[in-house]
Protein backbone atom coordinates (compact mmCIF):
# COMPACT_ATOMS: atom_id res chain seq x y z
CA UNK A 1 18.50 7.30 -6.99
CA UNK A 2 16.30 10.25 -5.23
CA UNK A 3 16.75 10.80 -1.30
CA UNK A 4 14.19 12.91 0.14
CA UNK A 5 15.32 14.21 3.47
CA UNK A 6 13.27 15.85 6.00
CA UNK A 7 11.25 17.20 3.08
CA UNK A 8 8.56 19.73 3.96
CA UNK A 9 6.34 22.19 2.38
CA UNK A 10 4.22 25.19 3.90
CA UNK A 11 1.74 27.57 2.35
CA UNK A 12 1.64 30.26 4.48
CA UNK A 13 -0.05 33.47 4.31
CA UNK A 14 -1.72 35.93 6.41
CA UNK A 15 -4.75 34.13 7.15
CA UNK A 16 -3.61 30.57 7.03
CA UNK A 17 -0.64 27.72 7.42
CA UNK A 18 -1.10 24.97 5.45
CA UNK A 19 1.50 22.14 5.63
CA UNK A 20 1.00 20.27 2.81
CA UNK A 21 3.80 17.86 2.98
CA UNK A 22 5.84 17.24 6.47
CA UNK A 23 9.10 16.15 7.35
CA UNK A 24 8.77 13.45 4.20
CA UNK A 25 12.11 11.02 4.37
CA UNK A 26 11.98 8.31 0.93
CA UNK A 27 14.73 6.63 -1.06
CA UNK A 28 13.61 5.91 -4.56
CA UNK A 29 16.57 3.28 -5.94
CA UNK A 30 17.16 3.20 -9.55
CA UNK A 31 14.49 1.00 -11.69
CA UNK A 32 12.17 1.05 -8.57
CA UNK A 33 8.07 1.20 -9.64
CA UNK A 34 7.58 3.49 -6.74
CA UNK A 35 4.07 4.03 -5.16
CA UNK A 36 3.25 7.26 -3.21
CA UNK A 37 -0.53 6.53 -2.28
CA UNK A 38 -3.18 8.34 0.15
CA UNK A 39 -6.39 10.33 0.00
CA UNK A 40 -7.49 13.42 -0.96
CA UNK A 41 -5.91 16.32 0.56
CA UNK A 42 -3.39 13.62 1.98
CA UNK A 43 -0.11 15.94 0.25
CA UNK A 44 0.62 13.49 -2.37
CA UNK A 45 0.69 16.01 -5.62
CA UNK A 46 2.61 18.48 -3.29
CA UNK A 47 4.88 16.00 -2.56
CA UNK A 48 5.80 14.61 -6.16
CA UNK A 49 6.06 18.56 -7.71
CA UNK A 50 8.60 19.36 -4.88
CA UNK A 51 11.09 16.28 -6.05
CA UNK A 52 11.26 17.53 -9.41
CA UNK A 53 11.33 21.20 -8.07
CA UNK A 54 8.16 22.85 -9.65
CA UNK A 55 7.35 23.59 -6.39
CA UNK A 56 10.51 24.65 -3.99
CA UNK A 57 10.31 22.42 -0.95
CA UNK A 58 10.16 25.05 2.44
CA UNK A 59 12.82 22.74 4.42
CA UNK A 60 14.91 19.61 3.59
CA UNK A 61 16.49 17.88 0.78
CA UNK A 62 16.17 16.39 -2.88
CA UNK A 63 18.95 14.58 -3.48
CA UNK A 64 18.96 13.51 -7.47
CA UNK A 65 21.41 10.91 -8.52
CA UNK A 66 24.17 12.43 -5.55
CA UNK A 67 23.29 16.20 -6.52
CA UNK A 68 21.20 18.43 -4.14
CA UNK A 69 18.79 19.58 -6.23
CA UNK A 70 17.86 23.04 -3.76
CA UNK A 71 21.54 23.87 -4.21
CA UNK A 72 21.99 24.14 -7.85
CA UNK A 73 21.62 27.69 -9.84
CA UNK A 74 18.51 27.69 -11.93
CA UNK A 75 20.70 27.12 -14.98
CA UNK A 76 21.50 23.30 -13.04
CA UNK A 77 18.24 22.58 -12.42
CA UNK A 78 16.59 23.31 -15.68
CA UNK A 79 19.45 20.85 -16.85
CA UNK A 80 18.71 17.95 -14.19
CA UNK A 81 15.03 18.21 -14.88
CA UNK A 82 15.71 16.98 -18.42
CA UNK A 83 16.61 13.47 -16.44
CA UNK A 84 13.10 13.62 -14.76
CA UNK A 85 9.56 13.95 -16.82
CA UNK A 86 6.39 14.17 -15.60
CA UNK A 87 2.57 12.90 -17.16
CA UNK A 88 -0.89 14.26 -15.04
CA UNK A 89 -3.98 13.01 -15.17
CA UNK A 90 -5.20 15.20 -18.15
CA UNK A 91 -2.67 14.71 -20.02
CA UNK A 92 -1.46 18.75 -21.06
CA UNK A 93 -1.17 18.11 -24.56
CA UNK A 94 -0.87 21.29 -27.16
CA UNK A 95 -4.38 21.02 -28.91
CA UNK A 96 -3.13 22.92 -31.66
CA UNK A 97 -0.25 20.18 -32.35
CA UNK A 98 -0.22 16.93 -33.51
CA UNK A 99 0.44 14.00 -31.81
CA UNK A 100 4.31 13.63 -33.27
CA UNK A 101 4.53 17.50 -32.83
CA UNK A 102 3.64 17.23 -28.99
CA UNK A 103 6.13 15.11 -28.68
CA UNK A 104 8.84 17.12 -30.38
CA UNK A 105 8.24 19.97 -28.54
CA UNK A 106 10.34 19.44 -25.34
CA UNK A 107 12.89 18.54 -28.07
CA UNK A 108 12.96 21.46 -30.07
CA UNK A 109 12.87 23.04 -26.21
CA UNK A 110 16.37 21.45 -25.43
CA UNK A 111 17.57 22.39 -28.74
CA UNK A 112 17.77 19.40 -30.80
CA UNK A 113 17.27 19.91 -34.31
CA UNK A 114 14.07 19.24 -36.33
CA UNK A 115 14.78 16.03 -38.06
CA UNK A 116 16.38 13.98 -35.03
CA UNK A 117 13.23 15.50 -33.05
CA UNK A 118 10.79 14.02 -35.39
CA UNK A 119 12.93 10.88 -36.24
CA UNK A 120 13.17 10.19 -31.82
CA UNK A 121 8.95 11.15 -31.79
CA UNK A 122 8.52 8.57 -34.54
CA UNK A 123 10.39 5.65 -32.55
CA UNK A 124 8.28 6.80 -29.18
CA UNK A 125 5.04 6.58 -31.01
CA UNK A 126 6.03 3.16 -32.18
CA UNK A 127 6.88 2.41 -28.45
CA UNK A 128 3.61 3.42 -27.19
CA UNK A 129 1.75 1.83 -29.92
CA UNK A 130 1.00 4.76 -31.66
CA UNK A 131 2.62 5.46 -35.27
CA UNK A 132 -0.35 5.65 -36.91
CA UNK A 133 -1.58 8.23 -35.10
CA UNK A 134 1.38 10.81 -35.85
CA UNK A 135 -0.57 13.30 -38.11
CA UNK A 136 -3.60 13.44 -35.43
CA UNK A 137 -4.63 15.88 -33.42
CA UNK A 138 -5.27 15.54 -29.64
CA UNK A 139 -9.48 15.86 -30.31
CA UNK A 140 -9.07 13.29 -32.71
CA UNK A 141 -7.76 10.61 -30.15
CA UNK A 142 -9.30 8.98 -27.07
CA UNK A 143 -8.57 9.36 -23.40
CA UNK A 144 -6.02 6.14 -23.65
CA UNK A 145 -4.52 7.63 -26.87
CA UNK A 146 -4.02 11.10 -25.49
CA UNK A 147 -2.23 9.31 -22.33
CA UNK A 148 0.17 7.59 -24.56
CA UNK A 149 1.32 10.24 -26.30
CA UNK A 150 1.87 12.31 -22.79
CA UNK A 151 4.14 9.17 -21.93
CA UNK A 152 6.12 9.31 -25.60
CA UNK A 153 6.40 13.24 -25.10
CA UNK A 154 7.87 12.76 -21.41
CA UNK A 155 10.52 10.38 -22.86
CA UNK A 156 11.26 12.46 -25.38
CA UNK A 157 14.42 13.95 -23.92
CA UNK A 158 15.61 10.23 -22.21
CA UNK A 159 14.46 11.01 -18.61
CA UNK A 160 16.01 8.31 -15.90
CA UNK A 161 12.50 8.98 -14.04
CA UNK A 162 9.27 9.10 -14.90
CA UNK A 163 6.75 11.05 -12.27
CA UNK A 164 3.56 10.17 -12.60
CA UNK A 165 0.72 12.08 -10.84
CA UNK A 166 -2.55 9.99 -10.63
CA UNK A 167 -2.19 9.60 -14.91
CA UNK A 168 -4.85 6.98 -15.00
CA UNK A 169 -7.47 8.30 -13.04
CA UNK A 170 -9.50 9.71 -15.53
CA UNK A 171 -9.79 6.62 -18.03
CA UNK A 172 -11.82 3.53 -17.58
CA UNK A 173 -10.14 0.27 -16.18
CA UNK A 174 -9.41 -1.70 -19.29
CA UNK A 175 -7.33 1.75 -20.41
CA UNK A 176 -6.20 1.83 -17.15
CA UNK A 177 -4.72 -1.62 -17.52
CA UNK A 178 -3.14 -0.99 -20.76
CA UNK A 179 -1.80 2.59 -19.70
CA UNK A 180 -0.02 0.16 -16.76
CA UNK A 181 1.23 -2.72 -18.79
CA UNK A 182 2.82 -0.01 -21.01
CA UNK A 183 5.31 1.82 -17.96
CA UNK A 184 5.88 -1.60 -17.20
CA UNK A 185 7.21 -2.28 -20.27
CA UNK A 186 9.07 1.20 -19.81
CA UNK A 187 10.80 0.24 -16.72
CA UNK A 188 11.88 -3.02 -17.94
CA UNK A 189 12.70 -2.12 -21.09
CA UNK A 190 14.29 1.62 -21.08
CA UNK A 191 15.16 1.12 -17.04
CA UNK A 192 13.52 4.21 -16.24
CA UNK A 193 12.74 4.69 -12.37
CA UNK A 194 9.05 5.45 -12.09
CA UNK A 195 6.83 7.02 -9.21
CA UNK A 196 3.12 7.18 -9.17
CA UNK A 197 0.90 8.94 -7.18
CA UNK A 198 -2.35 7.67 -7.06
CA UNK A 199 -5.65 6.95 -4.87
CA UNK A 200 -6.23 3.57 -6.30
CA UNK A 201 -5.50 0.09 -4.94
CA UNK A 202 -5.18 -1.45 -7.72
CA UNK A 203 -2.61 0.79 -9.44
CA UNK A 204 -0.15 -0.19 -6.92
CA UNK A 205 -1.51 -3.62 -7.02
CA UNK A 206 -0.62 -3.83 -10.50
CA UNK A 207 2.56 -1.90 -11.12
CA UNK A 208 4.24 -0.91 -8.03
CA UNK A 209 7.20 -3.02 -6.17
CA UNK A 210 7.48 -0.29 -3.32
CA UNK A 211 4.87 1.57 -2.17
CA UNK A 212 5.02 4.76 0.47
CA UNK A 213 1.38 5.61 2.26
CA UNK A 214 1.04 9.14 3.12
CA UNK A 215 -1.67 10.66 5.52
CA UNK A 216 -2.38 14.30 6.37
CA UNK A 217 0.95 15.13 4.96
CA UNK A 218 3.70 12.86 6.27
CA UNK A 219 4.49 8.88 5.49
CA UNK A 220 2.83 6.71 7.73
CA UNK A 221 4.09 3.33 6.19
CA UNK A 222 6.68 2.29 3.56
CA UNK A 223 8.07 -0.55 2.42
CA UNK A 224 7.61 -3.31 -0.24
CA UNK A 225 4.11 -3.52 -1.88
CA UNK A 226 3.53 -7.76 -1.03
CA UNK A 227 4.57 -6.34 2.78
CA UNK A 228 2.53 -3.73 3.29
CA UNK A 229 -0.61 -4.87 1.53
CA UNK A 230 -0.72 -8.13 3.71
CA UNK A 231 0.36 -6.49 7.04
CA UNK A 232 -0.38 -3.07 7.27
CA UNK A 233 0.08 -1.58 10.70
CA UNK A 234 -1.18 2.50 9.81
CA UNK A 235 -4.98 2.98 10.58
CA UNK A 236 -5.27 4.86 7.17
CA UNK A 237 -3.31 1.86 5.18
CA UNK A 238 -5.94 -0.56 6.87
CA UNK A 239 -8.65 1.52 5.67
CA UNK A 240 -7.07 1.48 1.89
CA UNK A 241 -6.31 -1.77 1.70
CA UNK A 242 -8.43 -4.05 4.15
CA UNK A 243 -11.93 -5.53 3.36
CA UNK A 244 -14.56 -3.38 4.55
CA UNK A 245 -16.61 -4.57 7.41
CA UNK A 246 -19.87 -2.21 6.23
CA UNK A 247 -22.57 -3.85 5.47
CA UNK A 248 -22.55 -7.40 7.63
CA UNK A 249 -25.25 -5.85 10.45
CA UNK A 250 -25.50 -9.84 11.00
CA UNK A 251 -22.63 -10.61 12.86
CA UNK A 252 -22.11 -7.27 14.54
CA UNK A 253 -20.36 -7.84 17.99
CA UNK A 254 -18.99 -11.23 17.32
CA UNK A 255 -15.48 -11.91 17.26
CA UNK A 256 -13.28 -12.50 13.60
CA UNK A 257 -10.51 -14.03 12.33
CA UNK A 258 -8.80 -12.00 9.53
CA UNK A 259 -6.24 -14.02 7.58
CA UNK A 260 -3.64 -13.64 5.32
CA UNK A 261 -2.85 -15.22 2.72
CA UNK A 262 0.78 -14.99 1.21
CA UNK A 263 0.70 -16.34 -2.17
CA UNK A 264 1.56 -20.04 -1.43
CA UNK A 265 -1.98 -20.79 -0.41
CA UNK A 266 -4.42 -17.80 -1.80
CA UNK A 267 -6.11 -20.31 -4.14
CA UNK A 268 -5.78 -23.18 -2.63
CA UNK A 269 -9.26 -24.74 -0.63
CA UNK A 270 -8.54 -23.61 2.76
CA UNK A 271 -11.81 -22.50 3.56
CA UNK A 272 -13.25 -25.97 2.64
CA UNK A 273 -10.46 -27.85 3.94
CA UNK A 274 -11.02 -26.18 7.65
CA UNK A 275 -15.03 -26.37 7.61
CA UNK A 276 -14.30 -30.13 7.00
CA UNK A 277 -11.44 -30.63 9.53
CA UNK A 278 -12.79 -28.64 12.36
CA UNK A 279 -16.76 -29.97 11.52
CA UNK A 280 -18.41 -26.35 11.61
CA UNK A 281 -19.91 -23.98 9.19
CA UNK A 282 -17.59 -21.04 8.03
CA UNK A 283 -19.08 -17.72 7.95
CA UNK A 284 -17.34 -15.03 5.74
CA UNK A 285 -17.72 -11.86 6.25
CA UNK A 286 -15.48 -10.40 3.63
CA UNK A 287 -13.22 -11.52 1.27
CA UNK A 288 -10.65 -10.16 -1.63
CA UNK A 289 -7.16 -11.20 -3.42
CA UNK A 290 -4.77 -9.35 -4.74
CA UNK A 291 -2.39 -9.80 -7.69
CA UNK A 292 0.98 -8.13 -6.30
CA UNK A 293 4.30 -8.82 -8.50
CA UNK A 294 2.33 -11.34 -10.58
CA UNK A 295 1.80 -13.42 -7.01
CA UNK A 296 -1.92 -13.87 -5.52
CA UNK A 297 -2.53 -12.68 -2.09
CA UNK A 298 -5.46 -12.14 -0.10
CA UNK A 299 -7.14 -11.21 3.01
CA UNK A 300 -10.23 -12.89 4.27
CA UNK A 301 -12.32 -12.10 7.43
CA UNK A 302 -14.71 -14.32 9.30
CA UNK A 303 -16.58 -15.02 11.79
CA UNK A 304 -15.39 -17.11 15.37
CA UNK A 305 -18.11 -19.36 16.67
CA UNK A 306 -18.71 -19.00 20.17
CA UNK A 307 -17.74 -22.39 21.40
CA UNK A 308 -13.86 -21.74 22.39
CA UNK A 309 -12.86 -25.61 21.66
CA UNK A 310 -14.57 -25.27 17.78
CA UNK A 311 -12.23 -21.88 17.88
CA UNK A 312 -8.88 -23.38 19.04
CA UNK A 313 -9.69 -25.56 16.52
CA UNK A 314 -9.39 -23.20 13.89
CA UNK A 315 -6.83 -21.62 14.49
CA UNK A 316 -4.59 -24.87 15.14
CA UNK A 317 -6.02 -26.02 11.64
CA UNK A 318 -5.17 -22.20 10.37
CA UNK A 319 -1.47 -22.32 11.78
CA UNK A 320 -0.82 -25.98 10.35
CA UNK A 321 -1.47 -24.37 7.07
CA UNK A 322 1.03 -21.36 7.70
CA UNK A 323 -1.98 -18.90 6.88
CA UNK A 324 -1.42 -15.63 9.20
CA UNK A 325 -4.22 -14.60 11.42
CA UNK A 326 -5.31 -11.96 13.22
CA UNK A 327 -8.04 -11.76 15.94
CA UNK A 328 -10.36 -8.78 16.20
CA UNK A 329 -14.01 -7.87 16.50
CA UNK A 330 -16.17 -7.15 13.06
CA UNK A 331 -15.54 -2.98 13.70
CA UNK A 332 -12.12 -3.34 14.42
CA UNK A 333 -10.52 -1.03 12.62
């Protein structure tokens, strides 16, 4: 488990303060797909080098399976960081290595002798799909490819966690996907704790049970992934998550229902059903689902008629069905 308490970080020098992360509080439990997600600039890569201690954190606490990780002599933390591995987004691997040699080299690091090295890089590669690709070097493999053997490399020495900051965000989305379905298969099948940092939606769509949402440097919103996608209450997790309201100059200034949906009813008719019931026309104004945990769930906004008895109609029909609703105007935000 990994307790961040109070956990902030300041650049300071004589011309400027910069706090890049800000009194950050987390729990990470043990085999949690952990989401740390935000914009630009928000503090999210500060924020995941200061629990593994490449950065030293300028107040609070890391707490790493019950050890305080700022309390530790160097010797210590070198030690614990063995339990925690990092991948990035472009991947770091030795271009003068090949791919089984990049992933005995935090091996031959901790002093583990050549053979078991190569014989534990041989099993990874056949983990990650890889062991024909042993003898290549990293120019010789694609974006995906390269990624994989990053992941084999960073469970080279048997981490418990797995950071992972924004590692798919420069491949395309079928890569993506596969990258994905892979530390899935990681966390389910080693038990290794994982926490992204990404930008994207769908990343914790796909992968993440928990997901934190961090703005200008501290957490505005936490909690499980199906809870926070389907009622956020943060302006900035709105803005991530929420269909946009851009682009509808037609119905500007009227009032909208957004709904819901909670994975009992996502794909079921309810749009047809309620035209039908009520007798009116339906107007949407935006519209997306989301796959969370292998469950569909969706938001949908659109538009109130004017006439207050076809509207109390609605959302009577709306309520019989158990879909949640929320009243607001089109730029609501």
């Amino acid at each position: 488990m990994i307790e961040l308490k109070n956990l902030s970080k300041v650049y300071d020098n004589r011309r400027n303060r910069v706090e890049a992360i800000k009194d950050i509080n987390l729990t990470i439990e043990d085999g949690d797909i952990f989401g740390i997600i935000g914009l630009s600039g928000a503090g999210k890569s500060t924020l995941i080098r200061c629990i593994n201690f490449l950065e030293k954190p300028t107040e609070g606490k890391v707490i790493f399976d019950g050890v305080d990780l700022g309390s530790i002599s160097k010797k210590e933390l070198l030690k614990k960081r063995q339990s925690m591995s990092m991948i990035f987004q472009n991947f770091n691997l030795l271009s003068q290595r090949t791919a089984l040699d990049n992933i005995c080299y935090p091996m031959e690091i901790a002093g583990i002798s050549k053979h078991d090295a190569r014989e534990r890089a041989r099993e990874l590669l056949k983990i990650v799909g890889l062991e024909d690709k042993e003898k290549s070097y990293p120019v010789q493999l694609s974006g995906g490819q390269q990624q994989r053997v990053a992941i084999a490399r960073a469970l080279a020495t048997n981490p418990t966690v797995l950071l992972c900051d924004e590692a798919t965000s420069a491949l395309d989305p079928n890569t993506t996907a596969s990258i994905l379905n892979l530390l899935k298969e990681i966390n389910k099948n080693m038990g290794v704790t994982i926490i992204v940092i990404t930008h994207e939606m769908k990343v914790i769509e796909q992968i993440c049970n928990k997901v934190a949402v961090i703005d200008n440097s501290m957490i505005v919103e936490e909690g499980p992934v199906k809870e926070v996608f389907t009622s956020p209450k943060s302006q900035i997790a709105k803005q991530l998550i929420l269909p946009k309201n851009q682009g509808v100059p037609s119905a500007e200034g009227f009032r909208c229902l957004r709904l819901v949906f909670d994975g009992t009813s996502a794909f079921e008719p309810i749009i047809s059903s309620l035209s039908r019931e009520c007798d009116t026309n339906v107007n949407i104004l935006g519209a997306n689902t989301k796959n969370i945990e292998g469950v569909a769930y969706g938001q949908m906004l659109i538009q109130l008629p004017e006439d207050e008895e076809t509207s109390a109609k609605i959302k009577a029909f709306l309520e019989s069905k158990k879909v949640k609703y929320k009243e607001e105007g089109l730029n609501v935000e």
